[in-house]
C-alpha atoms as a PDB file:
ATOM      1  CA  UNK A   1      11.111   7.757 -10.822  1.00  0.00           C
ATOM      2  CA  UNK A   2      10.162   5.808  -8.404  1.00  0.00           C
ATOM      3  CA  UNK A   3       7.355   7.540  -5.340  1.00  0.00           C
ATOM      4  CA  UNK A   4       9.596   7.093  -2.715  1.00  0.00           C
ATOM      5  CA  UNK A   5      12.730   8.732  -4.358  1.00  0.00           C
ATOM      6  CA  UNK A   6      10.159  11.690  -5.618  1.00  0.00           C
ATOM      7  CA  UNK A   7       8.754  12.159  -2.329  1.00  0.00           C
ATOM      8  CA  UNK A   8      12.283  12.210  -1.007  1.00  0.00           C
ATOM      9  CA  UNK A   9      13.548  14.713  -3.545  1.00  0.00           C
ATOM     10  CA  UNK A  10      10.216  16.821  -3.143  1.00  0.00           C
ATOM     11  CA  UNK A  11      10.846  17.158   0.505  1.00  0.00           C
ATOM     12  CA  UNK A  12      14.794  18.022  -0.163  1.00  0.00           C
ATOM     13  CA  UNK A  13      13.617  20.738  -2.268  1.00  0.00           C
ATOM     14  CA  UNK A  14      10.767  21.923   0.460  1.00  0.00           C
ATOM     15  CA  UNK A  15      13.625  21.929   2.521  1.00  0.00           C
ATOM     16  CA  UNK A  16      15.920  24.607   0.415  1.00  0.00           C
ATOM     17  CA  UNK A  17      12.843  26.518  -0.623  1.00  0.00           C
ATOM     18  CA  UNK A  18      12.252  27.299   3.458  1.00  0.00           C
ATOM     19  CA  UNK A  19      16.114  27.819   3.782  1.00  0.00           C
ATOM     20  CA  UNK A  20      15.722  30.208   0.614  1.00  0.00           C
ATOM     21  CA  UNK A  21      12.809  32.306   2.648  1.00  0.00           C
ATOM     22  CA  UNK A  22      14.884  32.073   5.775  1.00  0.00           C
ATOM     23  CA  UNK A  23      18.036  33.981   3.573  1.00  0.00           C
ATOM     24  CA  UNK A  24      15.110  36.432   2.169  1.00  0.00           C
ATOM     25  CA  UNK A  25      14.337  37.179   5.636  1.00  0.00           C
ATOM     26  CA  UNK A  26      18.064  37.703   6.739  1.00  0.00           C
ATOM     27  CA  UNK A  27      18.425  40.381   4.331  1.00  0.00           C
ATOM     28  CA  UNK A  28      15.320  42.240   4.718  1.00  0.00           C
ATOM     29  CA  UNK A  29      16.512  42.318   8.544  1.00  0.00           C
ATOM     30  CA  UNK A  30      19.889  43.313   7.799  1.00  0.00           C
ATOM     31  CA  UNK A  31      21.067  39.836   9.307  1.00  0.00           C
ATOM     32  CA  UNK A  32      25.064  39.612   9.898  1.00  0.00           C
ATOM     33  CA  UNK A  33      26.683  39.033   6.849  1.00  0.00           C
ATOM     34  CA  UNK A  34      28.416  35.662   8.616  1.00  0.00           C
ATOM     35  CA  UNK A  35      25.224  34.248   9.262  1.00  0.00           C
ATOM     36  CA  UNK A  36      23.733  35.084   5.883  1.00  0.00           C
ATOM     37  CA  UNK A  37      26.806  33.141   4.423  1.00  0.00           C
ATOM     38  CA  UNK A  38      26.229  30.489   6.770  1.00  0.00           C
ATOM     39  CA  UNK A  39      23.250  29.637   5.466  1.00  0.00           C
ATOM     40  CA  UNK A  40      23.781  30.230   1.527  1.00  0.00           C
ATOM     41  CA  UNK A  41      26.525  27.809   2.281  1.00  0.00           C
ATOM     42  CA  UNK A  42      24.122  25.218   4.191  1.00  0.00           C
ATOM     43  CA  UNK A  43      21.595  25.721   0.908  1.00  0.00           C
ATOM     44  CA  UNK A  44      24.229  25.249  -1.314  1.00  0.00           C
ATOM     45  CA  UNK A  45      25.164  21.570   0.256  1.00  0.00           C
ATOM     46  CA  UNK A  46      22.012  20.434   0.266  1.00  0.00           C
ATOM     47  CA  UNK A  47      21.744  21.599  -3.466  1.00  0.00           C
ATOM     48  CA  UNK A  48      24.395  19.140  -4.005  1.00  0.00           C
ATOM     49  CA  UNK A  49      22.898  16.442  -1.945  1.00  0.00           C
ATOM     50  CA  UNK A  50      20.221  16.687  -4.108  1.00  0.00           C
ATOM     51  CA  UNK A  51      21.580  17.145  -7.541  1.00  0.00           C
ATOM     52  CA  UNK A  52      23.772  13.656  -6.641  1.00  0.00           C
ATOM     53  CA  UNK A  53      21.079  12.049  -5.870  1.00  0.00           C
ATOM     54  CA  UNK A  54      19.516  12.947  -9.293  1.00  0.00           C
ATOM     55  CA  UNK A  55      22.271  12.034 -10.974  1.00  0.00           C
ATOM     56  CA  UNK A  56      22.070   8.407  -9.029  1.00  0.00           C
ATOM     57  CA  UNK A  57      18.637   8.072 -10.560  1.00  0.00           C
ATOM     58  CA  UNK A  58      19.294   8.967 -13.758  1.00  0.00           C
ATOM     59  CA  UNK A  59      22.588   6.681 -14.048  1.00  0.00           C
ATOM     60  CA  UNK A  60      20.904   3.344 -12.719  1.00  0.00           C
ATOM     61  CA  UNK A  61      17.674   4.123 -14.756  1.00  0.00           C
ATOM     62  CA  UNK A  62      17.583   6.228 -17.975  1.00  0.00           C
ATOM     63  CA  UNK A  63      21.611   5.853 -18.520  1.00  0.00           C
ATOM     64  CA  UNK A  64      21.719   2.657 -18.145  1.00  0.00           C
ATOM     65  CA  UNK A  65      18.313   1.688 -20.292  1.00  0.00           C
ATOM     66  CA  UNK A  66      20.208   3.867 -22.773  1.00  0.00           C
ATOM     67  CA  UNK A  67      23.343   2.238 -22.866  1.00  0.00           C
ATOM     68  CA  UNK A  68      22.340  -1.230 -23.396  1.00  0.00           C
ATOM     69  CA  UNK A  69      19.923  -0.602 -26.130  1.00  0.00           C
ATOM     70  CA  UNK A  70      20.852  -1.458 -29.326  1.00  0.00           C
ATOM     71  CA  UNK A  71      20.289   2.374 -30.587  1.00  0.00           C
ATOM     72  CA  UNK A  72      23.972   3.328 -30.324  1.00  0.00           C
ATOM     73  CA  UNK A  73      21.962   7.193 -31.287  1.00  0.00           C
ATOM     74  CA  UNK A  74      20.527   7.112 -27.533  1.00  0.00           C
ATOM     75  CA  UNK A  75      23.618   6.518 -26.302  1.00  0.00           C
ATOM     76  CA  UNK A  76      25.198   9.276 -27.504  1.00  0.00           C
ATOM     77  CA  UNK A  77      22.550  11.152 -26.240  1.00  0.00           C
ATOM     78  CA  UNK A  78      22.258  10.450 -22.993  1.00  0.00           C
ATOM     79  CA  UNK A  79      26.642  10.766 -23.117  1.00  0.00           C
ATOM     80  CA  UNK A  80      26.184  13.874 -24.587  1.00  0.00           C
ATOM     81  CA  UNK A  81      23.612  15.182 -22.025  1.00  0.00           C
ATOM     82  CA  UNK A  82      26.260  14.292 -19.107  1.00  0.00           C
ATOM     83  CA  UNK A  83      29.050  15.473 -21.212  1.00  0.00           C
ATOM     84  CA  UNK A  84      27.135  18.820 -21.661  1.00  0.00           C
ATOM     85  CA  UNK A  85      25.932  19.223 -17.800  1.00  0.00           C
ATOM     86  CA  UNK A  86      29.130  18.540 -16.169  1.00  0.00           C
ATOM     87  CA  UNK A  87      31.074  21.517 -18.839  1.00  0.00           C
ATOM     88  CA  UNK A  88      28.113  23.639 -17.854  1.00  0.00           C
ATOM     89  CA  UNK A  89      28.699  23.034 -14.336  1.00  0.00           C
ATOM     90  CA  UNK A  90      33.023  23.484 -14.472  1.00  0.00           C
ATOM     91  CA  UNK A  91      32.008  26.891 -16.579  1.00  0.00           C
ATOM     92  CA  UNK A  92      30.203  28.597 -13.914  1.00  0.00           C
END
C-alpha cells in the first residue's frame, strides 16, 4: 500500500477510535439515547468510508495482480476471499 493511502487510512481509523471514546463517554454520562445513536451512526459511515476505500486498494492492486497472472489457483483465491467477505457481510 502505498504511504499516502496508509497514512490516509491510519488517520480514518484515528478518527473512529476518538468517535469510539466519545460513545464510551456518552454512556458513562448517561448521554441521551438520540445522541448516542447519532454518533454510532456517524462511526458506522465512516466505517464504510473506510472499508470502500480498502476494497479500492485491494481491487486495483492485489486483485488485479491476481487476475492476470497466469496461476488461475490465485485467482480463485483472491475470488474466493471477496466471495467469502461480502456473504460474511449480508449474514450479519
Amino acid at each position: 500500500m502505498a504511504p499516502t493511502d496508509k497514512t490516509h487510512l491510519l488517520n480514518r481509523a484515528r478518527s473512529i477510535q476518538g468517535h469510539m471514546g466519545a460513545i464510551v463517554r456518552m454512556l458513562e454520562d448517561d448521554a441521551y439515547c438520540v445522541d448516542i445513536i447519532k454518533q454510532t451512526q456517524a462511526i458506522q459511515k465512516a466505517i464504510d468510508k473506510m472499508n470502500a476505500r480498502i476494497l479500492e486498494k485491494h481491487m486495483n492492486e492485489c486483485v488485479t495482480t491476481a487476475i492476470r497472472s497466469n496461476r488461475p489457483d490465485e485467482r480463485e483465491r483472491v475470488i474466493g476471499e471477496l466471495l467469502e467477505v461480502f456473504e460474511t457481510a449480508n449474514k450479519l
